[in-house]
N, C-alpha and C. Protein backbone atom coordinates (compact mmCIF):
# COMPACT_ATOMS: atom_id res chain seq x y z
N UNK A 1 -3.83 -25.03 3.41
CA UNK A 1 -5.01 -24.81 4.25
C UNK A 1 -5.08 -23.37 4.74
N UNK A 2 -3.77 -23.00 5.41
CA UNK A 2 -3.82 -21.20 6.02
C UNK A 2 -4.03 -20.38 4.44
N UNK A 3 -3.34 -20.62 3.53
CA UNK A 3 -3.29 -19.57 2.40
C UNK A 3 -4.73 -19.65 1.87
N UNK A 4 -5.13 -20.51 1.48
CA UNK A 4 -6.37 -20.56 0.80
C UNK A 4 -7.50 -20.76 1.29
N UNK A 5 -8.14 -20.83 2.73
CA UNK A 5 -8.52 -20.60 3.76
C UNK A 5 -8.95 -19.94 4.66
N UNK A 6 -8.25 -20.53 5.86
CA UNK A 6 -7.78 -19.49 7.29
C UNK A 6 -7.52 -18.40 6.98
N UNK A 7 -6.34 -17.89 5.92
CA UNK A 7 -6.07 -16.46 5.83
C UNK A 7 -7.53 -15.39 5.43
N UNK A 8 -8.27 -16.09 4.23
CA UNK A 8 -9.28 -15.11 4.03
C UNK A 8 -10.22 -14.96 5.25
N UNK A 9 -10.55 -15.71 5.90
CA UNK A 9 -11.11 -15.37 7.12
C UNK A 9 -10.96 -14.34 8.34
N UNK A 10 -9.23 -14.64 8.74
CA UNK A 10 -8.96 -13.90 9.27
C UNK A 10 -8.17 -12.21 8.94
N UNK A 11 -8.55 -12.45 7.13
CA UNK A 11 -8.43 -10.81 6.68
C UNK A 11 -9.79 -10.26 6.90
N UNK A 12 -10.88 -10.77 6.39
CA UNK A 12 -12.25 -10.24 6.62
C UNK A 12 -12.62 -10.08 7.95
N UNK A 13 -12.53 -11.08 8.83
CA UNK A 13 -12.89 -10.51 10.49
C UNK A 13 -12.35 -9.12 10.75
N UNK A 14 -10.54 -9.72 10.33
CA UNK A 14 -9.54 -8.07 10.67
C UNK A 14 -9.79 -7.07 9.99
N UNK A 15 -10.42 -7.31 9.04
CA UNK A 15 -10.43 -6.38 8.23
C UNK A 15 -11.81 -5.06 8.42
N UNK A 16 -13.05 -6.31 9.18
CA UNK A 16 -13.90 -5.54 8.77
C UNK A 16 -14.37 -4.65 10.51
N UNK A 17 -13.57 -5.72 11.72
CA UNK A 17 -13.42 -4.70 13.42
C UNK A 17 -12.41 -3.78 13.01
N UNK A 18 -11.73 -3.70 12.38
CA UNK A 18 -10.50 -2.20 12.06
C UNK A 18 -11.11 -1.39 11.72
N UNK A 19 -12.19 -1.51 10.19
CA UNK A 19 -12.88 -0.28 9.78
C UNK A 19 -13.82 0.30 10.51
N UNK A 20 -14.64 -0.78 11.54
CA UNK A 20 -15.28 -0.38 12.30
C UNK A 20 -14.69 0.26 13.30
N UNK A 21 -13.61 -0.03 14.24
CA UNK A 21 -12.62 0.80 14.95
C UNK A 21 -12.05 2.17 14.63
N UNK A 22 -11.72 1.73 12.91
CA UNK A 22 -11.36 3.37 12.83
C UNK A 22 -11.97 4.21 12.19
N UNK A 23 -12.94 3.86 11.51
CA UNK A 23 -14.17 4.90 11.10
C UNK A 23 -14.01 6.20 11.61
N UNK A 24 -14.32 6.54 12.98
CA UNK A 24 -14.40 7.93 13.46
C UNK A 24 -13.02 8.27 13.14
N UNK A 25 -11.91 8.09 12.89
CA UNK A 25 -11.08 8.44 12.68
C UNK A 25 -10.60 9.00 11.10
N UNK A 26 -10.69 7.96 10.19
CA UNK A 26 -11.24 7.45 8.75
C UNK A 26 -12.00 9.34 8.82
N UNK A 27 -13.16 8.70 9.48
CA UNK A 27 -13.96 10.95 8.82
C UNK A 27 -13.37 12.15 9.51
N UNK A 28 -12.69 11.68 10.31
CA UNK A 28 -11.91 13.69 10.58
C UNK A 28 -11.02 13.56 9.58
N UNK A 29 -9.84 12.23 9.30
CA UNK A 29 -9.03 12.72 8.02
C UNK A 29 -9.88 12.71 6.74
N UNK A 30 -11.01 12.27 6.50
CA UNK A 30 -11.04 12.43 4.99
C UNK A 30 -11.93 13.76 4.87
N UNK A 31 -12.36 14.22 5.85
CA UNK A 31 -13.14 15.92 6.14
C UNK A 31 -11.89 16.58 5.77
N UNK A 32 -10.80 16.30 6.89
CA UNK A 32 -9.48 17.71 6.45
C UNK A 32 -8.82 17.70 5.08
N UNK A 33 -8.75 16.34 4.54
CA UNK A 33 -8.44 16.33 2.95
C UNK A 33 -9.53 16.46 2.09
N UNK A 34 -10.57 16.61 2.35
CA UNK A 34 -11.27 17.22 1.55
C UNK A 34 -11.24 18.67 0.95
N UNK A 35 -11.14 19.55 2.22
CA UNK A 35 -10.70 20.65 2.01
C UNK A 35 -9.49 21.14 1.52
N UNK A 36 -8.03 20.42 1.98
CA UNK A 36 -6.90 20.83 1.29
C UNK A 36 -6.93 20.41 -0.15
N UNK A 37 -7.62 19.02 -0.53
CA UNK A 37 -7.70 18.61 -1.95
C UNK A 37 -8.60 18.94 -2.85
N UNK A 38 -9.42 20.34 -2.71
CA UNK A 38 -10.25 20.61 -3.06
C UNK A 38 -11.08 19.93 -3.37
N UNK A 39 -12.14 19.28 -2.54
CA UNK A 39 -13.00 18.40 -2.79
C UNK A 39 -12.86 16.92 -2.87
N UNK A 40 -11.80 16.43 -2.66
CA UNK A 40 -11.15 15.15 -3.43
C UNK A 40 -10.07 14.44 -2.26
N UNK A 41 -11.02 13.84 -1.38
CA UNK A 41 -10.22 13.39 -0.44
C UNK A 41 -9.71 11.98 -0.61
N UNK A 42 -10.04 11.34 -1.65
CA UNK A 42 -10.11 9.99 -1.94
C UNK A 42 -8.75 9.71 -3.24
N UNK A 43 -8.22 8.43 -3.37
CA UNK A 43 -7.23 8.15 -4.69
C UNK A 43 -7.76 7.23 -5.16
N UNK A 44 -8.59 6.71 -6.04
CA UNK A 44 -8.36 5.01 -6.44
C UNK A 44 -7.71 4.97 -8.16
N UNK A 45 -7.38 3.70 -7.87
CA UNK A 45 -6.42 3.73 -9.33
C UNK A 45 -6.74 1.92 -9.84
N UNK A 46 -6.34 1.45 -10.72
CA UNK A 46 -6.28 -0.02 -10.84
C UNK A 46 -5.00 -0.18 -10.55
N UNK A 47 -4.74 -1.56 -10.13
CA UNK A 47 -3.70 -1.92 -9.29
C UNK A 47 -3.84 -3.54 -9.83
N UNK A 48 -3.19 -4.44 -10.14
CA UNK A 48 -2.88 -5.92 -9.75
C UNK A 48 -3.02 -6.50 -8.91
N UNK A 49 -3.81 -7.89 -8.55
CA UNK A 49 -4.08 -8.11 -7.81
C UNK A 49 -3.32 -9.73 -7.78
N UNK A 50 -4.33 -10.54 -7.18
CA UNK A 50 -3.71 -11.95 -7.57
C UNK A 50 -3.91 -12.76 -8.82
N UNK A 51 -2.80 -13.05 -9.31
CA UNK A 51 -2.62 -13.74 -10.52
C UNK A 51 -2.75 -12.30 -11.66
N UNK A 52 -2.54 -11.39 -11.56
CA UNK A 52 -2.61 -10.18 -11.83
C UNK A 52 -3.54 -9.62 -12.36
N UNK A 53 -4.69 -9.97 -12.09
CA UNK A 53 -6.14 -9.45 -12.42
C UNK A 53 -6.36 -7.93 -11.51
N UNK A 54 -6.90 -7.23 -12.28
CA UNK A 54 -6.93 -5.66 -11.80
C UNK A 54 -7.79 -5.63 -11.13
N UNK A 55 -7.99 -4.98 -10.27
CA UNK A 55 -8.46 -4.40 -8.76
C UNK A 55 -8.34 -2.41 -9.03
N UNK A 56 -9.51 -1.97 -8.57
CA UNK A 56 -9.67 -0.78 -7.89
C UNK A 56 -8.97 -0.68 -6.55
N UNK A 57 -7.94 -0.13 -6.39
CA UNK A 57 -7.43 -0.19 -5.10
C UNK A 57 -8.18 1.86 -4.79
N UNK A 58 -8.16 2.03 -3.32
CA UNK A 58 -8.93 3.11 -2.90
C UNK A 58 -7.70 3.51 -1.70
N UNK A 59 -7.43 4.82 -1.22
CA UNK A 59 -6.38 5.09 -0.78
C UNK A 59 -7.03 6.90 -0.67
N UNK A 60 -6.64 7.21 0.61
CA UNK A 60 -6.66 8.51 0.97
C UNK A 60 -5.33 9.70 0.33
N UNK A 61 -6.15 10.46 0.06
CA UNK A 61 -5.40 11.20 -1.35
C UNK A 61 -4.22 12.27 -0.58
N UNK A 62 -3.17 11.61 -0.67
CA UNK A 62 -2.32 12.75 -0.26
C UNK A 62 -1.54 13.82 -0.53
N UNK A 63 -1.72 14.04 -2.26
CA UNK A 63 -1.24 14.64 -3.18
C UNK A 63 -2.28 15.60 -3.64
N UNK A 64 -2.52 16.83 -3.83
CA UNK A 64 -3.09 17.57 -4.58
C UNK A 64 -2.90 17.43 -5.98
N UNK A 65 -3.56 18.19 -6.84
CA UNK A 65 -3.93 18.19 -8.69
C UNK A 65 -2.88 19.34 -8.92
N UNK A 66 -1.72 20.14 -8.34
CA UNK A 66 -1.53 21.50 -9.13
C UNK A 66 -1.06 20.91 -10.60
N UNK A 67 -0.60 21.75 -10.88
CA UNK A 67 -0.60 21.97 -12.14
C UNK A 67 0.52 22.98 -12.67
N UNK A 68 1.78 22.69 -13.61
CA UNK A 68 2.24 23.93 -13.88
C UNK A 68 1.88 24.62 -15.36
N UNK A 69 2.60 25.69 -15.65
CA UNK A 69 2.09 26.47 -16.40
C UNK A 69 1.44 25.95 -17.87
N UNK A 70 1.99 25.14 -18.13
CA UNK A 70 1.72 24.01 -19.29
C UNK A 70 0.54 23.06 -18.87
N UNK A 71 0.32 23.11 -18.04
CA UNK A 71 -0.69 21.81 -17.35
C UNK A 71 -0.53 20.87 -17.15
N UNK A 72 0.63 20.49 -17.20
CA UNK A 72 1.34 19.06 -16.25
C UNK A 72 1.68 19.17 -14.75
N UNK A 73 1.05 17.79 -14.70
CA UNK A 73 1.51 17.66 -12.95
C UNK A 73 2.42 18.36 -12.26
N UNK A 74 2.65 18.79 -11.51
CA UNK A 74 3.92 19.07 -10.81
C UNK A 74 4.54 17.87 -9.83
N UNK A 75 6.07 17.98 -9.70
CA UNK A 75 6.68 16.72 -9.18
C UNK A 75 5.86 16.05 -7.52
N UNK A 76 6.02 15.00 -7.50
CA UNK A 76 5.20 14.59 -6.32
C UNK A 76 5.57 15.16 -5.21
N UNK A 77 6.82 15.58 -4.88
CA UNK A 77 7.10 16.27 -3.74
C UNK A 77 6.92 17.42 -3.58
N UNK A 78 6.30 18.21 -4.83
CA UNK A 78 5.86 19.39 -4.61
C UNK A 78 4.61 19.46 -4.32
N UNK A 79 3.53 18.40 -5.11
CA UNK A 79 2.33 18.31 -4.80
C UNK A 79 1.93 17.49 -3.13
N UNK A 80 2.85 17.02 -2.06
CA UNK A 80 2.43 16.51 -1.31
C UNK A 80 1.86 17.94 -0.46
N UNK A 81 0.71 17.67 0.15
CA UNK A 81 0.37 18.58 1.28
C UNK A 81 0.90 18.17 2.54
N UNK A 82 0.96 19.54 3.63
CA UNK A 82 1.08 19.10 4.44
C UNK A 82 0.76 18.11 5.53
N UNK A 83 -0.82 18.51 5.44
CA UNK A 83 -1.77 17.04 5.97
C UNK A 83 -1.62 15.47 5.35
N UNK A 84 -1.16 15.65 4.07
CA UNK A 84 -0.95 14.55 3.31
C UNK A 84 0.55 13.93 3.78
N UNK A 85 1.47 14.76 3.88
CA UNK A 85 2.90 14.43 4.74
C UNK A 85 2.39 13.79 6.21
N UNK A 86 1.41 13.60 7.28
CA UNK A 86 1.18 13.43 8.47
C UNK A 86 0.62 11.76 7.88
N UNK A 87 -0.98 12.00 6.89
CA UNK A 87 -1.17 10.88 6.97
C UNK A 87 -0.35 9.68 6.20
N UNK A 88 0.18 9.59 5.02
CA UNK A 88 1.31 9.21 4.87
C UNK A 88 2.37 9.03 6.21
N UNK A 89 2.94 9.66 6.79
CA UNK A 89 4.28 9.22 7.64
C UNK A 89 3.02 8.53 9.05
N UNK A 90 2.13 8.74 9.30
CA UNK A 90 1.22 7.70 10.41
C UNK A 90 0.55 6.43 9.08
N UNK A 91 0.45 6.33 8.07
CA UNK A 91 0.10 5.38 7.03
C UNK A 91 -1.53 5.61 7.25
N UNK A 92 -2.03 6.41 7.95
CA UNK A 92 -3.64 6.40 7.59
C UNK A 92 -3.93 6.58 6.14
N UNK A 93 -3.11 6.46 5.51
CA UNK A 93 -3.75 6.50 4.21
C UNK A 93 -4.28 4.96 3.39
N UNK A 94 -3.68 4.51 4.44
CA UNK A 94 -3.71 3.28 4.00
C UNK A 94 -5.11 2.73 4.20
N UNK A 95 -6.12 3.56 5.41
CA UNK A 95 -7.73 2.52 6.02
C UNK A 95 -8.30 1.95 5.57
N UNK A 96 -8.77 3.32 4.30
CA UNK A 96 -9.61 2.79 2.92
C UNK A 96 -9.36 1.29 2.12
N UNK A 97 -7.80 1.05 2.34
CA UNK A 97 -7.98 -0.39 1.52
C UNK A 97 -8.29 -1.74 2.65
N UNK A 98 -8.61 -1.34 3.81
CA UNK A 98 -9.74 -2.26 4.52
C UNK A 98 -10.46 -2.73 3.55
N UNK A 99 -11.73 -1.36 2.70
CA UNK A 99 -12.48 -1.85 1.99
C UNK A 99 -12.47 -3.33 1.21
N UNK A 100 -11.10 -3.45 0.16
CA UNK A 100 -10.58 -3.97 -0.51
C UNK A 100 -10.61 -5.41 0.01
N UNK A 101 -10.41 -5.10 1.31
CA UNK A 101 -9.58 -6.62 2.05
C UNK A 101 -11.07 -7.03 1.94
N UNK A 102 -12.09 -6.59 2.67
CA UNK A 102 -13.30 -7.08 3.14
C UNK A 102 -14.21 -7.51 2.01
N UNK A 103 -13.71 -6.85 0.67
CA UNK A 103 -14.01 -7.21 -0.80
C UNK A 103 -13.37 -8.52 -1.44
N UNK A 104 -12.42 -8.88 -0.61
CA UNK A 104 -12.05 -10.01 -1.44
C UNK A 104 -10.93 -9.62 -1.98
N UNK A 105 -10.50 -8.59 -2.40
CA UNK A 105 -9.24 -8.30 -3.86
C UNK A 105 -7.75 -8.44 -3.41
N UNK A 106 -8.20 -7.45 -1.87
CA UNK A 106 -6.31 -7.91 -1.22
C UNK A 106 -6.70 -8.62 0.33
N UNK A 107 -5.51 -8.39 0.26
CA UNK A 107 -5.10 -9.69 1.80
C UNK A 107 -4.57 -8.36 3.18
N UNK A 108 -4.33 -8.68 4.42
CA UNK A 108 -3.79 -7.43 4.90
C UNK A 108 -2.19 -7.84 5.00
N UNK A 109 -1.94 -8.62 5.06
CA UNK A 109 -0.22 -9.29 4.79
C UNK A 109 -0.56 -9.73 3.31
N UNK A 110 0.45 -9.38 2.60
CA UNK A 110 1.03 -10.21 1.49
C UNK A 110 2.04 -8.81 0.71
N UNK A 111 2.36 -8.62 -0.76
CA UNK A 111 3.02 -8.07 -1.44
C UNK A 111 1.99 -6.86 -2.21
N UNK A 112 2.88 -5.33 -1.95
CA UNK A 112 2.42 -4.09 -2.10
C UNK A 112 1.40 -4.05 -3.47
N UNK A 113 0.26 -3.73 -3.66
CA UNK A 113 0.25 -3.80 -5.30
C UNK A 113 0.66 -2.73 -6.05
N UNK A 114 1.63 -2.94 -7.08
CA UNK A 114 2.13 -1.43 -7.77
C UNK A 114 1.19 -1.17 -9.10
N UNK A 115 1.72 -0.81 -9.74
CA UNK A 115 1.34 -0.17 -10.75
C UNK A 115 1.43 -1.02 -11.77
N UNK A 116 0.06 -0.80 -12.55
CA UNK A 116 -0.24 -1.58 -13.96
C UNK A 116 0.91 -1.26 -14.36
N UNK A 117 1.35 -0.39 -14.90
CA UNK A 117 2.11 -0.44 -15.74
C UNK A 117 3.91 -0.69 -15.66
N UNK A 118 3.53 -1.44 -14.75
CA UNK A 118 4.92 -2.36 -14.20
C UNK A 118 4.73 -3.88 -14.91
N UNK A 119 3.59 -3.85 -15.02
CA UNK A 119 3.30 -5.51 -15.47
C UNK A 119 4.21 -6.12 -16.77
N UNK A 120 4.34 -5.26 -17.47
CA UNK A 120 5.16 -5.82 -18.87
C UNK A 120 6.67 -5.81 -18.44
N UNK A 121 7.07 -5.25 -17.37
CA UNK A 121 8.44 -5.04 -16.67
C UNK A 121 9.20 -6.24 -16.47
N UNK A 122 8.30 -6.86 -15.74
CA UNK A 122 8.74 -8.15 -14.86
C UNK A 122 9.15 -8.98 -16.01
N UNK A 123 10.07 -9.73 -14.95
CA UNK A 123 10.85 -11.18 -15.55
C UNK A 123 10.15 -11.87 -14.40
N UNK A 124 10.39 -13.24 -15.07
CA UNK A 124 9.45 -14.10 -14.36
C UNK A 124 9.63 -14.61 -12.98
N UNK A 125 10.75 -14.30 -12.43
CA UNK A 125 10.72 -14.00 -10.87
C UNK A 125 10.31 -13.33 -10.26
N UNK A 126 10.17 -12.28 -10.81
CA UNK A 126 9.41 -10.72 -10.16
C UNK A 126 7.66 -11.09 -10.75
N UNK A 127 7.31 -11.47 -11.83
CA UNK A 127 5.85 -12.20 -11.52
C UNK A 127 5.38 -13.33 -10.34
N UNK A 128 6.17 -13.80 -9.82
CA UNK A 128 5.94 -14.68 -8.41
C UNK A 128 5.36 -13.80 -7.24
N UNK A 129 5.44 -12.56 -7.39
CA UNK A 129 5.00 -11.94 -6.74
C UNK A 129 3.15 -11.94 -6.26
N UNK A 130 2.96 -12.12 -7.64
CA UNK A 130 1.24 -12.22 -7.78
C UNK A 130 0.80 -13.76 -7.52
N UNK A 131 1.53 -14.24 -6.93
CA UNK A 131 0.62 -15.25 -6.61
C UNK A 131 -0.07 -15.34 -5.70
N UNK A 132 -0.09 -14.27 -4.84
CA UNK A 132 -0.88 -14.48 -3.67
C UNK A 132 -1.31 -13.31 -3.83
N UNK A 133 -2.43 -13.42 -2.65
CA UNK A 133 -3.10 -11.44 -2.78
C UNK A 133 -2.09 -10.50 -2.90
N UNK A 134 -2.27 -9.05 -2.98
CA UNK A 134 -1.47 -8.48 -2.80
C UNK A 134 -2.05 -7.82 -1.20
N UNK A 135 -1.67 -7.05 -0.28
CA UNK A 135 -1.14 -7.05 0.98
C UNK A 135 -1.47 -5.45 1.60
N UNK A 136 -2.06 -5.01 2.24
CA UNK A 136 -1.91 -3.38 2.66
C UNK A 136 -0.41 -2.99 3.45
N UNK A 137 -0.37 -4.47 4.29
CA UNK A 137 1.48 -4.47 4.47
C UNK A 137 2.09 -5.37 4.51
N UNK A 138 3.69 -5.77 4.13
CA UNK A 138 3.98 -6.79 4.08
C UNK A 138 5.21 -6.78 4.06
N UNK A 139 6.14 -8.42 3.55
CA UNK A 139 7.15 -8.65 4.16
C UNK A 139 8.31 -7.78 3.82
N UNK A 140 8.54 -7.44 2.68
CA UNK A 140 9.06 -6.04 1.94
C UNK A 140 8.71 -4.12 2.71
N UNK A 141 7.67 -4.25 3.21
CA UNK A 141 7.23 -3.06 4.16
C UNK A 141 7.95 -3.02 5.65
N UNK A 142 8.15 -4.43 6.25
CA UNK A 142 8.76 -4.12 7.08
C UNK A 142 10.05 -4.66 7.30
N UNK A 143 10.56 -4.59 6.38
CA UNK A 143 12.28 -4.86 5.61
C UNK A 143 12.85 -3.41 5.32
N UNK A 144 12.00 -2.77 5.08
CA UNK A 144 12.70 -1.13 4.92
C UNK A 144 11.52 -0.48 3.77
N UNK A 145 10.66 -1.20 3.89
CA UNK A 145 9.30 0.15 2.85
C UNK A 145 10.01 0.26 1.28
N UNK A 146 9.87 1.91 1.60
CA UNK A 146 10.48 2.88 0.25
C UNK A 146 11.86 2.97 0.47
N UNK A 147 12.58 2.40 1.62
CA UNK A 147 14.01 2.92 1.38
C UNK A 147 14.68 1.89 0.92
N UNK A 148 14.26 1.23 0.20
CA UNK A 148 15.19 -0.12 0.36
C UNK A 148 15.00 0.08 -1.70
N UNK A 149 15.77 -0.89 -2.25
CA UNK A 149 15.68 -0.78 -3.87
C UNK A 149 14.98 -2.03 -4.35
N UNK A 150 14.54 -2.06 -6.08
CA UNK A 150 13.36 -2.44 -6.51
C UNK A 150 13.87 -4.03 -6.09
N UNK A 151 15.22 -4.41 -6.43
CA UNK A 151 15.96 -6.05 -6.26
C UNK A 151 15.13 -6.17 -4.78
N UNK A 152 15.88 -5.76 -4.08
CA UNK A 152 15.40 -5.99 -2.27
C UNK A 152 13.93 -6.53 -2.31
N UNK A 153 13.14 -5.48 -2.84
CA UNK A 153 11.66 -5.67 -3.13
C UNK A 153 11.02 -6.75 -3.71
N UNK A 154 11.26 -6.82 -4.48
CA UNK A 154 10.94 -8.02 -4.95
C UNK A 154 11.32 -9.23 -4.16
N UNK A 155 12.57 -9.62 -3.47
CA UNK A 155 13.72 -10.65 -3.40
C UNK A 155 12.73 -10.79 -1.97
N UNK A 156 12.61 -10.19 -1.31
CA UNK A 156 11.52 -10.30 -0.16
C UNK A 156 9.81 -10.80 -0.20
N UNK A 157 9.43 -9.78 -1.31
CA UNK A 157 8.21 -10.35 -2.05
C UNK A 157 7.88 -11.98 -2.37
N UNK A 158 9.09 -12.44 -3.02
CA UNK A 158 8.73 -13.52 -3.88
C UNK A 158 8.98 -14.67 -2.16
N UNK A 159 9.69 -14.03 -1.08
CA UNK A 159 10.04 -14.88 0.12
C UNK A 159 9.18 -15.39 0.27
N UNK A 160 8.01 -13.82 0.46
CA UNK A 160 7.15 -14.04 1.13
C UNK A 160 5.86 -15.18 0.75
N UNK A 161 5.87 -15.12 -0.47
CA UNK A 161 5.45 -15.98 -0.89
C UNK A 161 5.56 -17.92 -1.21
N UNK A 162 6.90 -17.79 -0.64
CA UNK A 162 7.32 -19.14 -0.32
C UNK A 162 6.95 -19.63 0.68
N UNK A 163 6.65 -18.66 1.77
CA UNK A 163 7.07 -18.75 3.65
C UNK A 163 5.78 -18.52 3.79
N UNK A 164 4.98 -17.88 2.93
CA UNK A 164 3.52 -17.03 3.72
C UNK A 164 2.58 -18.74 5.29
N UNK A 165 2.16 -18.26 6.08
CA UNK A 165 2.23 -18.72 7.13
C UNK A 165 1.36 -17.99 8.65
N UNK A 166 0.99 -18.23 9.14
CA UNK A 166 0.16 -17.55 9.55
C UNK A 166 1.62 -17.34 11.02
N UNK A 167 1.91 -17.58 11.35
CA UNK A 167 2.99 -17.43 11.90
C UNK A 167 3.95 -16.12 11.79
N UNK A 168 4.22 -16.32 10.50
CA UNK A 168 5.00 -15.21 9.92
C UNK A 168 3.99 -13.95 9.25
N UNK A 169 2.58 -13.79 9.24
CA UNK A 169 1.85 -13.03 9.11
C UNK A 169 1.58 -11.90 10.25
N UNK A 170 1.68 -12.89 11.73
CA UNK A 170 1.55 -12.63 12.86
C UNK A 170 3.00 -11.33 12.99
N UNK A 171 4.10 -12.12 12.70
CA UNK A 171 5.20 -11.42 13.22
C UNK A 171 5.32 -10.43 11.76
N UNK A 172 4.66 -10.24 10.75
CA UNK A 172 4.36 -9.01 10.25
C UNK A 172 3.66 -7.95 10.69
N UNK A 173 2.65 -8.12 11.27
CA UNK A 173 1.92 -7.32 11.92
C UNK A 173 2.49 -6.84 12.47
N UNK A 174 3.45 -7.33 14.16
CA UNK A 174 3.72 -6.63 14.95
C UNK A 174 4.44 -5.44 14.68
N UNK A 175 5.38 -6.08 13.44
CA UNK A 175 6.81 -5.00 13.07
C UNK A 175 6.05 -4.27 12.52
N UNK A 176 4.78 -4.42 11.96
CA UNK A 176 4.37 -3.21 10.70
C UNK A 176 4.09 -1.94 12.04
N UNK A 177 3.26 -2.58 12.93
CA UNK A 177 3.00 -1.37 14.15
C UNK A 177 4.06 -0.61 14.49
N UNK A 178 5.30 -1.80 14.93
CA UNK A 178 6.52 -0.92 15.32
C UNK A 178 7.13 0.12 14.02
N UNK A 179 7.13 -0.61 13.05
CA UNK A 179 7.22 0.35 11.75
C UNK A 179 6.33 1.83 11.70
N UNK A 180 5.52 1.70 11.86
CA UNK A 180 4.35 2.70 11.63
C UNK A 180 4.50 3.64 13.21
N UNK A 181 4.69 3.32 14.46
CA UNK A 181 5.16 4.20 15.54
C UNK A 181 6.50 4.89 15.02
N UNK A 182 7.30 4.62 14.53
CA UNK A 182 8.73 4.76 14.51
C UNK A 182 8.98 5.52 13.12
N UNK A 183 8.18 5.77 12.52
CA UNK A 183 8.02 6.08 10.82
C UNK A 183 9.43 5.81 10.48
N UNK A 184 9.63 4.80 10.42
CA UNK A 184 11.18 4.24 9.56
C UNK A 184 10.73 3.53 8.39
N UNK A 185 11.26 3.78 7.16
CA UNK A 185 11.57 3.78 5.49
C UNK A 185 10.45 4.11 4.82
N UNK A 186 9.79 5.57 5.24
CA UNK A 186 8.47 5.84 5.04
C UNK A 186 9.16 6.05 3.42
N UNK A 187 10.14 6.94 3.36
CA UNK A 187 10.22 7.68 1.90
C UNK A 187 12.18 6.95 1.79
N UNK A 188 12.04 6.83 0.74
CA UNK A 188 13.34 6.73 0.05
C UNK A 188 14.02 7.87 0.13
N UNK A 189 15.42 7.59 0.54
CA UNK A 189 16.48 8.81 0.56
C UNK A 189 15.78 10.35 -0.43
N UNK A 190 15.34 11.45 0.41
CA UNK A 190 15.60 12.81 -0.30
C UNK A 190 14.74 12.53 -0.83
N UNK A 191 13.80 11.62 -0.72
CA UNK A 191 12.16 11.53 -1.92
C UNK A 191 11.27 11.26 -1.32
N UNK A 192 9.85 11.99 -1.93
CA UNK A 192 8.76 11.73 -1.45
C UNK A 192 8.24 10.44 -2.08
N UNK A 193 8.39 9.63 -3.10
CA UNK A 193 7.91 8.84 -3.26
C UNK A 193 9.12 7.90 -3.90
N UNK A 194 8.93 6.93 -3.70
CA UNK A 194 10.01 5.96 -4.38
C UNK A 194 10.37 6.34 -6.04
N UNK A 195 11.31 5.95 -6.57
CA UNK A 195 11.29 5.66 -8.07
C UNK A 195 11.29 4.85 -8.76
N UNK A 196 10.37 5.09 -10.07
CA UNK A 196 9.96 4.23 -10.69
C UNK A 196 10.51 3.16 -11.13
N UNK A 197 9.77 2.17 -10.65
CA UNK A 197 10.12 0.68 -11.24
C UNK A 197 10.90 0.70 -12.88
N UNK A 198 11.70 0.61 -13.45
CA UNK A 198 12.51 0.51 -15.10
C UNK A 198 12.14 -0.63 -15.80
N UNK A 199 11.87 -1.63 -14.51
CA UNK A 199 12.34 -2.96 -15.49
C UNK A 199 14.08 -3.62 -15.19
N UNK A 200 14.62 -3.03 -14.34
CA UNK A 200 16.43 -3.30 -14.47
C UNK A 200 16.57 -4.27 -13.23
């Protein structure tokens, strides 16, 4: 009844007084990354969703385009900006996937969505993951984020999906706040961004 239900309800209500709440906020950061990102204050990418059907996920861009001499990316920790280091470690980067929630595609509790091209990775425990929406934060986010390793991640993920509960949604929230005041396991040891999922 809460999962298939109650929960979508009370992502769309939450979902859609937050954007309205933080809107004015939402346009001074995506004005100042506009300018550091030359024009390009925005990320969207396809992402997995539930039952792993792809989703446009949308995300405030905290990485610039450089480029080295060859024309490949440069490493992510070189391309983070400074403004992009603030909204990242406060998670405003995260507002934009309000959109998402209020669309239907994610949930605001459930499991992170990663990257397509993790999908052929998984063993079929680590696909348990998609059974439910995927989450702007969740039970794996406030277990330790990026500092914790891909086993942990998952092993929490697939919990969460056993346990999901409006109960235990509740007491996600709170920690995600205390998480997000406290910027604890924003980045994995000595990295700006986690590393890549293998498959191991």
């Amino acid at each position: 009844m809460y999962s298939n239900f109650i929960k979508r309800i009370i992502d769309f209500t939450g979902a859609l007084i937050g954007f309205i709440i933080l809107l004015p906020l939402l346009l001074i950061v995506t004005l100042m990354l506009y300018f550091v990102n030359n024009g390009k204050p925005f990320f969207t990418q396809l992402r997995p969703g539930k039952n792993g059907v792809l989703f446009k996920i949308i995300k405030l861009k905290t990485m610039n385009d450089n480029k080295d001499e060859n024309g490949n990316l440069l490493p992510d920790a070189q391309r983070l900006t400074q403004i992009g280091k603030f909204v990242r470690k406060t998670s405003l980067d995260e507002i934009p996937q309000l959109l998402n929630v209020i669309k239907g595609d994610m949930s605001i509790i459930g499991p992170r969505p990663l990257l397509t091209n993790y999908l052929h990775l998984y063993n079929s425990f680590q696909k348990r993951r998609h059974e439910v929406k995927p989450g702007i934060t969740g039970w794996a986010q406030v277990n330790g984020r990026n500092a914790i390793s891909w086993d942990q991640k998952f092993e929490y993920d697939v919990w969460y999906v056993d346990n999901v509960s409006f109960f235990l949604d509740v007491k996600i929230i709170i920690k995600t706040i205390v998480k997000v005041m406290t910027s604890e396991g924003i980045n994995a040891l000595d990295s700006s961004t986690i590393e890549p999922f293998n498959g191991k």
